[in-house]
N, C-alpha and C. Protein backbone atom coordinates (compact mmCIF):
# COMPACT_ATOMS: atom_id res chain seq x y z
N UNK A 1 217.45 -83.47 -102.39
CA UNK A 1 217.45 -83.84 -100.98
C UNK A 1 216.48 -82.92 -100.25
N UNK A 2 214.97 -83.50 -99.76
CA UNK A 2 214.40 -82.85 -99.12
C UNK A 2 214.80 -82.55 -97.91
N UNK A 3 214.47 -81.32 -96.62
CA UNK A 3 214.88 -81.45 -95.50
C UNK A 3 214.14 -80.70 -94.79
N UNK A 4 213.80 -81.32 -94.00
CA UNK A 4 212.87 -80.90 -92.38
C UNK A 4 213.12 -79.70 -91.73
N UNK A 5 212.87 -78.92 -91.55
CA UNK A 5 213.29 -78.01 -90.39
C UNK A 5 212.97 -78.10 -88.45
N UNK A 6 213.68 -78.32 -87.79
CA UNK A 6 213.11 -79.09 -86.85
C UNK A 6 212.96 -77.59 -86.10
N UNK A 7 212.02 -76.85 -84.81
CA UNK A 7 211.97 -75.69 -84.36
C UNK A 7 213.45 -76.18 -83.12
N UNK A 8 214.39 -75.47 -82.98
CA UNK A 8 215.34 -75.58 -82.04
C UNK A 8 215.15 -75.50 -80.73
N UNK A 9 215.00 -76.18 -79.62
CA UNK A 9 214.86 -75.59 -78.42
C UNK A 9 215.19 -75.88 -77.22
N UNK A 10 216.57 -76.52 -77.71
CA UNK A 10 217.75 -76.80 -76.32
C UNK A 10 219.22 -77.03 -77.45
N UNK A 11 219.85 -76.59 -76.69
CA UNK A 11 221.40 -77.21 -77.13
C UNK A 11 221.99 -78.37 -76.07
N UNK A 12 223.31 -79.36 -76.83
CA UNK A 12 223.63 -79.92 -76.24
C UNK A 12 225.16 -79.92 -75.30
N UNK A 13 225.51 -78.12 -76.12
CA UNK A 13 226.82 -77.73 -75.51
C UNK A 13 226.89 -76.39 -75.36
N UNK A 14 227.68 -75.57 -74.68
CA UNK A 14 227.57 -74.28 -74.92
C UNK A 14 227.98 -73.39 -76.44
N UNK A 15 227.55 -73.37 -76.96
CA UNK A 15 227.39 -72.58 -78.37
C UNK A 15 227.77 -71.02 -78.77
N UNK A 16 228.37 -70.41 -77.25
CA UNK A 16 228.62 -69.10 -77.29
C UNK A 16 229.60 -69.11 -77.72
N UNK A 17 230.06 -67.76 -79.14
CA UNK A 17 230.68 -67.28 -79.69
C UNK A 17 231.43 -68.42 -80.86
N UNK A 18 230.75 -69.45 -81.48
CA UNK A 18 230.99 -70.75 -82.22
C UNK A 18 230.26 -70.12 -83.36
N UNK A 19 229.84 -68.78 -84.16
CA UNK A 19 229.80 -68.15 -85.11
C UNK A 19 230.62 -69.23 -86.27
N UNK A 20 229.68 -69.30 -87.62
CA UNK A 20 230.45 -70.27 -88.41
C UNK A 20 230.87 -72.10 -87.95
N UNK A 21 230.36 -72.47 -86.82
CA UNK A 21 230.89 -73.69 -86.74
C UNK A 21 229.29 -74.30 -86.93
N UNK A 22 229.36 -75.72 -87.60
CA UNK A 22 228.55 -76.86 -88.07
C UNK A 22 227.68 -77.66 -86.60
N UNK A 23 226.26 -77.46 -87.20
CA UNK A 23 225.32 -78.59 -85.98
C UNK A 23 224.69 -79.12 -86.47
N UNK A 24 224.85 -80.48 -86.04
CA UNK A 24 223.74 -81.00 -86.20
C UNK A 24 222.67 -81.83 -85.47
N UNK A 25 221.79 -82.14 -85.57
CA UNK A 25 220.48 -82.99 -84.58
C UNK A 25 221.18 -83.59 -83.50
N UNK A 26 221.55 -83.57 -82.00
CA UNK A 26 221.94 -84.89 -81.23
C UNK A 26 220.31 -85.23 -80.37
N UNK A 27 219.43 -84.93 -80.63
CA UNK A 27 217.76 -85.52 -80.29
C UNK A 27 217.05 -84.59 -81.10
N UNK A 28 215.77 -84.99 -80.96
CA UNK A 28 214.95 -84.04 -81.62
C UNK A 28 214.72 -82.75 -81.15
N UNK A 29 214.61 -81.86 -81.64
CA UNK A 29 214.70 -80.28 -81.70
C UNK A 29 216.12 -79.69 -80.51
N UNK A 30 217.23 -80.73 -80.65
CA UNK A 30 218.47 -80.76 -80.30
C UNK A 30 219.48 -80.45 -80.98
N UNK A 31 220.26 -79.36 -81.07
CA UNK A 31 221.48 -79.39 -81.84
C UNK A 31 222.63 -79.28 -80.83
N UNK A 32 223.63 -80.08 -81.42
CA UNK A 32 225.42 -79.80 -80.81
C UNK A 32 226.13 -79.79 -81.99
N UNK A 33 227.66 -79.81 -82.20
CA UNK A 33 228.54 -79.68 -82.89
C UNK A 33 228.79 -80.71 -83.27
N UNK A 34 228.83 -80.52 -84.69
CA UNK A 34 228.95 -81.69 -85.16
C UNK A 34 230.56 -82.59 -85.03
N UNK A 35 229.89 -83.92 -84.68
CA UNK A 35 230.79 -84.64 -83.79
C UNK A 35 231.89 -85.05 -85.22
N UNK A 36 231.89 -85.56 -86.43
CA UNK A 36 232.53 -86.23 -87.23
C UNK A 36 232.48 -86.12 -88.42
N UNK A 37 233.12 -86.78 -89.40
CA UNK A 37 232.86 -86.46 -90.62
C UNK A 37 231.33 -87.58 -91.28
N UNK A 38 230.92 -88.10 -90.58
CA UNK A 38 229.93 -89.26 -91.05
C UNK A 38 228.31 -88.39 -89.93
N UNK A 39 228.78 -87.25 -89.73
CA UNK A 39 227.17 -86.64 -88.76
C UNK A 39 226.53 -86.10 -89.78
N UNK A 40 224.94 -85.98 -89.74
CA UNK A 40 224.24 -85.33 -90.85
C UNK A 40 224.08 -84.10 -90.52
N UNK A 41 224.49 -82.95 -91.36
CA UNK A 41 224.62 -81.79 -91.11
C UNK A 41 223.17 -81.18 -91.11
N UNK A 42 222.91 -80.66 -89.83
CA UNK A 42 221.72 -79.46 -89.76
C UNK A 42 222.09 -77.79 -90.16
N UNK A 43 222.86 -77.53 -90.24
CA UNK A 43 223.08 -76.45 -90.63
C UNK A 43 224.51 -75.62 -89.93
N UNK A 44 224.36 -74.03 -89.89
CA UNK A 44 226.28 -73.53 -89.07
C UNK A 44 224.94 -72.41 -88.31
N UNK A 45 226.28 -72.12 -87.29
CA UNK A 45 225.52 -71.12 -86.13
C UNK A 45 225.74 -69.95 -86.85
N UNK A 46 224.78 -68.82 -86.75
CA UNK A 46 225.13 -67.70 -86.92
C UNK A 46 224.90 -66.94 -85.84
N UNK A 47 224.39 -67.31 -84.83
CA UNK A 47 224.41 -66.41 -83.61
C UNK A 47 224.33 -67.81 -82.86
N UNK A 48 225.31 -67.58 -81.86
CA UNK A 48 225.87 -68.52 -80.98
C UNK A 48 224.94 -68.21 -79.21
N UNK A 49 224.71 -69.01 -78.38
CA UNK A 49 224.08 -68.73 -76.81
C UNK A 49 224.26 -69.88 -76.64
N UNK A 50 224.36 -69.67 -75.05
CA UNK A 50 224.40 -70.73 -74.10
C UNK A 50 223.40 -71.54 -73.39
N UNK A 51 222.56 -72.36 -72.80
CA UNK A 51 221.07 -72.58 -72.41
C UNK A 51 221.15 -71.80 -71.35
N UNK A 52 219.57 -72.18 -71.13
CA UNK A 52 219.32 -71.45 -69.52
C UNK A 52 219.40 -72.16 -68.55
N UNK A 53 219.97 -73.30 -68.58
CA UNK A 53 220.97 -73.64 -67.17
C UNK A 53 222.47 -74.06 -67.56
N UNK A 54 223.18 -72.90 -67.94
CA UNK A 54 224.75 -73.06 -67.98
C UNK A 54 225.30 -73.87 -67.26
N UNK A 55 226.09 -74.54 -68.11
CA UNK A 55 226.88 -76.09 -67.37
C UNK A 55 226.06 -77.16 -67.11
N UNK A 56 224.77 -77.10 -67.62
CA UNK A 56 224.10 -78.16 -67.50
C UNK A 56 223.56 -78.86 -69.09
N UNK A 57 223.76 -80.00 -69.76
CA UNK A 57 223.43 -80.18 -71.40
C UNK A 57 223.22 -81.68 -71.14
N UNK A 58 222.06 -81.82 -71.95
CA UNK A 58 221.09 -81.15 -72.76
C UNK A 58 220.24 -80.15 -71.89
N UNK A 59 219.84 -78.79 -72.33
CA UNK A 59 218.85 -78.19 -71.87
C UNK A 59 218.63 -77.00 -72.81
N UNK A 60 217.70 -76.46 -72.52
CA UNK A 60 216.76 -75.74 -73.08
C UNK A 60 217.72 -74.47 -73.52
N UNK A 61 216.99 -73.54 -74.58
CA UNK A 61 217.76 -71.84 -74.65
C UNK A 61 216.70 -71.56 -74.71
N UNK A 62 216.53 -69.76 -74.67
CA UNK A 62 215.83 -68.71 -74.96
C UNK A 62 215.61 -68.95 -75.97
N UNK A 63 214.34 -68.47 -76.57
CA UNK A 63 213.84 -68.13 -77.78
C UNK A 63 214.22 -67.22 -78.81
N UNK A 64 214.87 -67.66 -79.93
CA UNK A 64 215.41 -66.13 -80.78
C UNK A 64 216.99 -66.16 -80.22
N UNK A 65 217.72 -67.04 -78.91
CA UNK A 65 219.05 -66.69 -78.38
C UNK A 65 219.91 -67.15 -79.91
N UNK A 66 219.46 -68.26 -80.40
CA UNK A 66 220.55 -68.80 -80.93
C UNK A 66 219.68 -68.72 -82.51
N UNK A 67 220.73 -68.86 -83.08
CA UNK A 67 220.40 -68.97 -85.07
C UNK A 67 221.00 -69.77 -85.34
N UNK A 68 220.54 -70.29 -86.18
CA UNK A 68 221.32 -71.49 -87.49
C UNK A 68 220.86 -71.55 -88.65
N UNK A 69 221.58 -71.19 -89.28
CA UNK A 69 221.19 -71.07 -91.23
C UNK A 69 221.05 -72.31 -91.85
N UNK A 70 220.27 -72.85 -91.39
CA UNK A 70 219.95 -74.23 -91.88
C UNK A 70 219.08 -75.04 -93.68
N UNK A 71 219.01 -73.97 -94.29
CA UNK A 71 218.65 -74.02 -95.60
C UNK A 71 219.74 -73.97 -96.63
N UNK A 72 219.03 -75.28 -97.40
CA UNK A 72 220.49 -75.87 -98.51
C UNK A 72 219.72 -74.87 -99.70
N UNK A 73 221.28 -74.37 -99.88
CA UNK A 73 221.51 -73.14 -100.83
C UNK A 73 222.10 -72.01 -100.95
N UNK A 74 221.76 -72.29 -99.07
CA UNK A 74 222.03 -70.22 -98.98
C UNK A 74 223.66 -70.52 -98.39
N UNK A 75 223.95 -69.53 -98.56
CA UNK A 75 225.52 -68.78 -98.25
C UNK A 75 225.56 -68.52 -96.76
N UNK A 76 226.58 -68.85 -96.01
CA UNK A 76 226.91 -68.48 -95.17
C UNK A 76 228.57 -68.04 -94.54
N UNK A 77 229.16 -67.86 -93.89
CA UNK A 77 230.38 -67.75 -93.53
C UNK A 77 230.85 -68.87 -92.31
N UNK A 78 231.40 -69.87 -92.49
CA UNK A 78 232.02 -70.87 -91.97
C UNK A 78 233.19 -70.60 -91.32
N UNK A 79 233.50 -71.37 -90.60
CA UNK A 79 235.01 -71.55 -89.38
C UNK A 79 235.59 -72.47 -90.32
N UNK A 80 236.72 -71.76 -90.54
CA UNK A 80 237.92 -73.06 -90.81
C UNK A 80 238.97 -73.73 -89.79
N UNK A 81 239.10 -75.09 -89.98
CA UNK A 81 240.43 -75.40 -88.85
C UNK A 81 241.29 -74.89 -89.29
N UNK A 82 242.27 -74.80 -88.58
CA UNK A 82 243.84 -75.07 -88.98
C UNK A 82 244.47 -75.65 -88.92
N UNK A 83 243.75 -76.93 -89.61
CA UNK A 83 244.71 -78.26 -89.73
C UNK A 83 243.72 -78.70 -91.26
N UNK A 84 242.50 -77.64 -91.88
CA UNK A 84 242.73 -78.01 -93.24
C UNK A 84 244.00 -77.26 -94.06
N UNK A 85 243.97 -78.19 -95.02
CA UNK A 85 244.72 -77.60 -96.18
C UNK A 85 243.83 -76.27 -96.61
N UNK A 86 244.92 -75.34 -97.74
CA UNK A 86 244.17 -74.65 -98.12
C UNK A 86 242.93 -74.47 -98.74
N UNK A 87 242.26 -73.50 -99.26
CA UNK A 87 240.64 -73.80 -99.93
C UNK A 87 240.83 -73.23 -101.27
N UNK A 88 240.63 -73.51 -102.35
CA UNK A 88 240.33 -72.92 -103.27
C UNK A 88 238.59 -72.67 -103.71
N UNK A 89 238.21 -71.82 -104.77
CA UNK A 89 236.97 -71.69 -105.23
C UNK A 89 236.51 -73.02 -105.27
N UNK A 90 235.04 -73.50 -104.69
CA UNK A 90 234.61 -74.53 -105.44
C UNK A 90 234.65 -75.97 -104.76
N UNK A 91 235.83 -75.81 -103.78
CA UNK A 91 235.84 -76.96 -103.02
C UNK A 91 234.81 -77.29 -102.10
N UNK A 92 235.18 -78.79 -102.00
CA UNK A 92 234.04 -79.56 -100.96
C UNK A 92 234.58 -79.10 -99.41
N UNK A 93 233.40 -78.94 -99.16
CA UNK A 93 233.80 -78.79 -97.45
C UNK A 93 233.23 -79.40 -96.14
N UNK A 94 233.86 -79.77 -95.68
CA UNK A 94 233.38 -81.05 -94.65
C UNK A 94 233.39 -81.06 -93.21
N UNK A 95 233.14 -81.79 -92.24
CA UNK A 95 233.99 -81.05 -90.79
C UNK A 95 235.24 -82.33 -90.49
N UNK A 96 235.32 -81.52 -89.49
CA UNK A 96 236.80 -81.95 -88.85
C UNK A 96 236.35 -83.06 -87.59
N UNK A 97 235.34 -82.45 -87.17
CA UNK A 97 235.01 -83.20 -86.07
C UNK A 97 234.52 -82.38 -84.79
N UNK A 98 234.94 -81.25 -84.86
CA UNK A 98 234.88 -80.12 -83.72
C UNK A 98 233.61 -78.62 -84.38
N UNK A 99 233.31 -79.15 -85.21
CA UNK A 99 232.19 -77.96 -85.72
C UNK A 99 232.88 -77.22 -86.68
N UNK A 100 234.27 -77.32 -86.84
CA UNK A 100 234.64 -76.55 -87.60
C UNK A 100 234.66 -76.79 -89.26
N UNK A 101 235.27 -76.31 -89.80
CA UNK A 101 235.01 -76.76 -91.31
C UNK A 101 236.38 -76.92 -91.86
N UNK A 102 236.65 -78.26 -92.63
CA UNK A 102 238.01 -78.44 -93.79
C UNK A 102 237.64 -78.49 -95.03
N UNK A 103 238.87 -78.90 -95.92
CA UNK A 103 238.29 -79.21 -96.96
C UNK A 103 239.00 -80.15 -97.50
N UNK A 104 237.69 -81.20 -98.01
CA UNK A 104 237.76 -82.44 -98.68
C UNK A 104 238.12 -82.67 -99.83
N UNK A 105 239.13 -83.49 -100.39
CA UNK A 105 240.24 -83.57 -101.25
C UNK A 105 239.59 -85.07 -101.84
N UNK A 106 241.12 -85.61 -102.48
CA UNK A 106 241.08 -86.89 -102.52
C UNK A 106 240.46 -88.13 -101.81
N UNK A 107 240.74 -87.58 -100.30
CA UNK A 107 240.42 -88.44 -99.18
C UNK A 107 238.97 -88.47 -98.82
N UNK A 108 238.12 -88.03 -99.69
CA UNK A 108 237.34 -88.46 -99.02
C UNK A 108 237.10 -90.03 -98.76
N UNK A 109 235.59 -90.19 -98.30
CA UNK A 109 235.13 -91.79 -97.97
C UNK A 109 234.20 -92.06 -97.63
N UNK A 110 233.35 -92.98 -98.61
CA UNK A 110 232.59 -93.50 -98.55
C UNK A 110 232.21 -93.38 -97.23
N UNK A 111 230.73 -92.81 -96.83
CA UNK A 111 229.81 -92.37 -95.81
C UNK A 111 230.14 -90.99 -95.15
N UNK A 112 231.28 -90.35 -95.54
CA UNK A 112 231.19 -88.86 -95.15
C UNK A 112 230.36 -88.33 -95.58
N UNK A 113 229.83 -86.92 -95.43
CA UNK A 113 229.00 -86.05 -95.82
C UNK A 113 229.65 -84.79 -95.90
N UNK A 114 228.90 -84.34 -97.44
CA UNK A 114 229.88 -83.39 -97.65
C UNK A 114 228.86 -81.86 -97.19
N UNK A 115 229.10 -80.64 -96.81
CA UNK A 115 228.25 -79.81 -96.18
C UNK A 115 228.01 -79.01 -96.98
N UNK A 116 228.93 -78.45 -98.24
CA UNK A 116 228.59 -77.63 -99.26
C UNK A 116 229.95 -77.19 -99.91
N UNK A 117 230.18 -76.03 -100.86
CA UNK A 117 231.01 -75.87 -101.71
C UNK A 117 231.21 -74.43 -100.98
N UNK A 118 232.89 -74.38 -101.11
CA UNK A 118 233.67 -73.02 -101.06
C UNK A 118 233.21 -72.00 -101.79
N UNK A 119 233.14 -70.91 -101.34
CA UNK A 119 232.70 -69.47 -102.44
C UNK A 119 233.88 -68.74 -102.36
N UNK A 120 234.98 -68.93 -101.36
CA UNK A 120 235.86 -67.74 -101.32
C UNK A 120 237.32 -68.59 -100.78
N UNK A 121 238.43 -68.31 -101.71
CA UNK A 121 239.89 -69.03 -101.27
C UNK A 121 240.04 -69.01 -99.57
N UNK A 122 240.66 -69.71 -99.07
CA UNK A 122 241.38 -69.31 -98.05
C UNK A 122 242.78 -70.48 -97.70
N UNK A 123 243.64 -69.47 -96.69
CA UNK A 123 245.46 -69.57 -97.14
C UNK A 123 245.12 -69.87 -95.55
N UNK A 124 245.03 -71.25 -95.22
CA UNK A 124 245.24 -71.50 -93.75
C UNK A 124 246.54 -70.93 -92.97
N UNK A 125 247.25 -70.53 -93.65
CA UNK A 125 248.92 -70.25 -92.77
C UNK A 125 248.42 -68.74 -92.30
N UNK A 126 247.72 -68.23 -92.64
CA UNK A 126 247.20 -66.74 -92.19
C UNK A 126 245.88 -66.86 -91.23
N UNK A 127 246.10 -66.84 -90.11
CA UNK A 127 244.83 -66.77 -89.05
C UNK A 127 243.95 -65.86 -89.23
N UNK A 128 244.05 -64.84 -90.21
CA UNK A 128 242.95 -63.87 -90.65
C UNK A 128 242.10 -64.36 -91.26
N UNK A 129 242.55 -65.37 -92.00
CA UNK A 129 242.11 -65.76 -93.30
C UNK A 129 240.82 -67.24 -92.81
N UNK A 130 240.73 -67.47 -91.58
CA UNK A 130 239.87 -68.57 -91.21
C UNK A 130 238.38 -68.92 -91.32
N UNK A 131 238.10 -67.81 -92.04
CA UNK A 131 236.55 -67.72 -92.27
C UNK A 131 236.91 -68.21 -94.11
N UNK A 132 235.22 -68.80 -94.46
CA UNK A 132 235.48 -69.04 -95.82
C UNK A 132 233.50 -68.59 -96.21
N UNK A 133 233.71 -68.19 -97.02
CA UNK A 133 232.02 -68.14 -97.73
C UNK A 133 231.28 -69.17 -98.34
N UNK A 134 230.59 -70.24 -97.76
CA UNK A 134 230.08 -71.60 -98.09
C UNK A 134 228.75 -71.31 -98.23
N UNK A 135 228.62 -72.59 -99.89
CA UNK A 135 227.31 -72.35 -100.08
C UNK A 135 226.95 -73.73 -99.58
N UNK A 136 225.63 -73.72 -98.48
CA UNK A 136 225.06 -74.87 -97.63
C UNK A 136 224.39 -76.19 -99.25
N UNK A 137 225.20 -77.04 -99.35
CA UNK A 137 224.63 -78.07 -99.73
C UNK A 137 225.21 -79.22 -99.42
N UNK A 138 224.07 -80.01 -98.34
CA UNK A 138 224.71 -81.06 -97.75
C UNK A 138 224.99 -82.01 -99.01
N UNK A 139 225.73 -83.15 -98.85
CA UNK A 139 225.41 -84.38 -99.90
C UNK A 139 226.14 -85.94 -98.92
N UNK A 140 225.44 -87.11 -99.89
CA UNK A 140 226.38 -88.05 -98.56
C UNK A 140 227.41 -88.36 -99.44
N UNK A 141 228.14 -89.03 -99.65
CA UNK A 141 229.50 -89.95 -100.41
C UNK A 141 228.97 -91.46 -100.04
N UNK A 142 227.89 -91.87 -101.43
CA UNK A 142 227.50 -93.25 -101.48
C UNK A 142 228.81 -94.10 -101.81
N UNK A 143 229.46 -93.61 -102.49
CA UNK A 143 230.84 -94.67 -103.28
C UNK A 143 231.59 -93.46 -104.03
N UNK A 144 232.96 -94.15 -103.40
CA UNK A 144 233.65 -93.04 -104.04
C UNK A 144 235.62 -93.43 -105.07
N UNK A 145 235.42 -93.12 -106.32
CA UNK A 145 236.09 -93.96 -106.60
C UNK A 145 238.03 -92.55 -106.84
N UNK A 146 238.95 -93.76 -106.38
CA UNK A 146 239.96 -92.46 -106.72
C UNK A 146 240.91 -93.14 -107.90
N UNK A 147 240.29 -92.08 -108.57
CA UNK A 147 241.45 -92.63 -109.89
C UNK A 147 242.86 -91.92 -109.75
């Protein structure tokens, strides 16, 4: 899966302190949170900012305000909900709908997209425990069969 890097240079929501949560494209050189489990993932924030007209979206940020680790491969540290199940090594991980990250089981479905694989357990019943170590590889779910 080849992928574009688009240069970032407005958001479509405020993005401050959303460390670990999922964006992707809502226009060109536009990112917001990713809305669903069927959005194509651009990458997770690692440094979160707000634009330069707060309370106003779509608009512009500073240059350098915001990061996103947007290269399939690399490792990053993700937001978990707390309404996934737990994570073990290895699992698929997907969003929820709110930027955050679950993980995909049985259920998946045909046209989700999956964002990459678990590197590190996590025990949702422990709020410490809400970060997980994900390695970025998007993929889509052409057909998916459950035996």
């Amino acid at each position: 899966m080849d992928k574009v890097l688009n240069p970032i240079t407005a958001i479509s929501s405020n993005l401050t302190g959303l460390e670990g949560y999922g964006v992707t494209l809502t226009a060109p050189n536009t990112v917001g949170l990713s809305a669903d489990e069927y959005a194509e993932p651009y990458g997770v924030i690692v440094q979160g900012c707000d634009s330069l007209t707060p309370g106003i979206y779509p608009s512009p940020v500073a240059e350098g305000s915001l990061v996103v680790m947007p290269q399939i491969g690399d490792f990053v540290w993700v937001c978990i909900s707390p309404y996934s199940s737990n994570i073990k090594v290895g699992a698929w991980l997907g969003q929820q709908g709110n930027g955050q990250f679950c993980k995909f089981g049985d259920d998946l479905q045909e046209g989700y997209r999956i964002w990459g694989r678990a590197m590190t357990e996590v025990v949702v019943a422990y709020p410490a425990n809400g970060r997980c170590l994900m390695r970025f590889q998007p993929e889509f779910i052409f057909h998916w069969h459950k035996f």
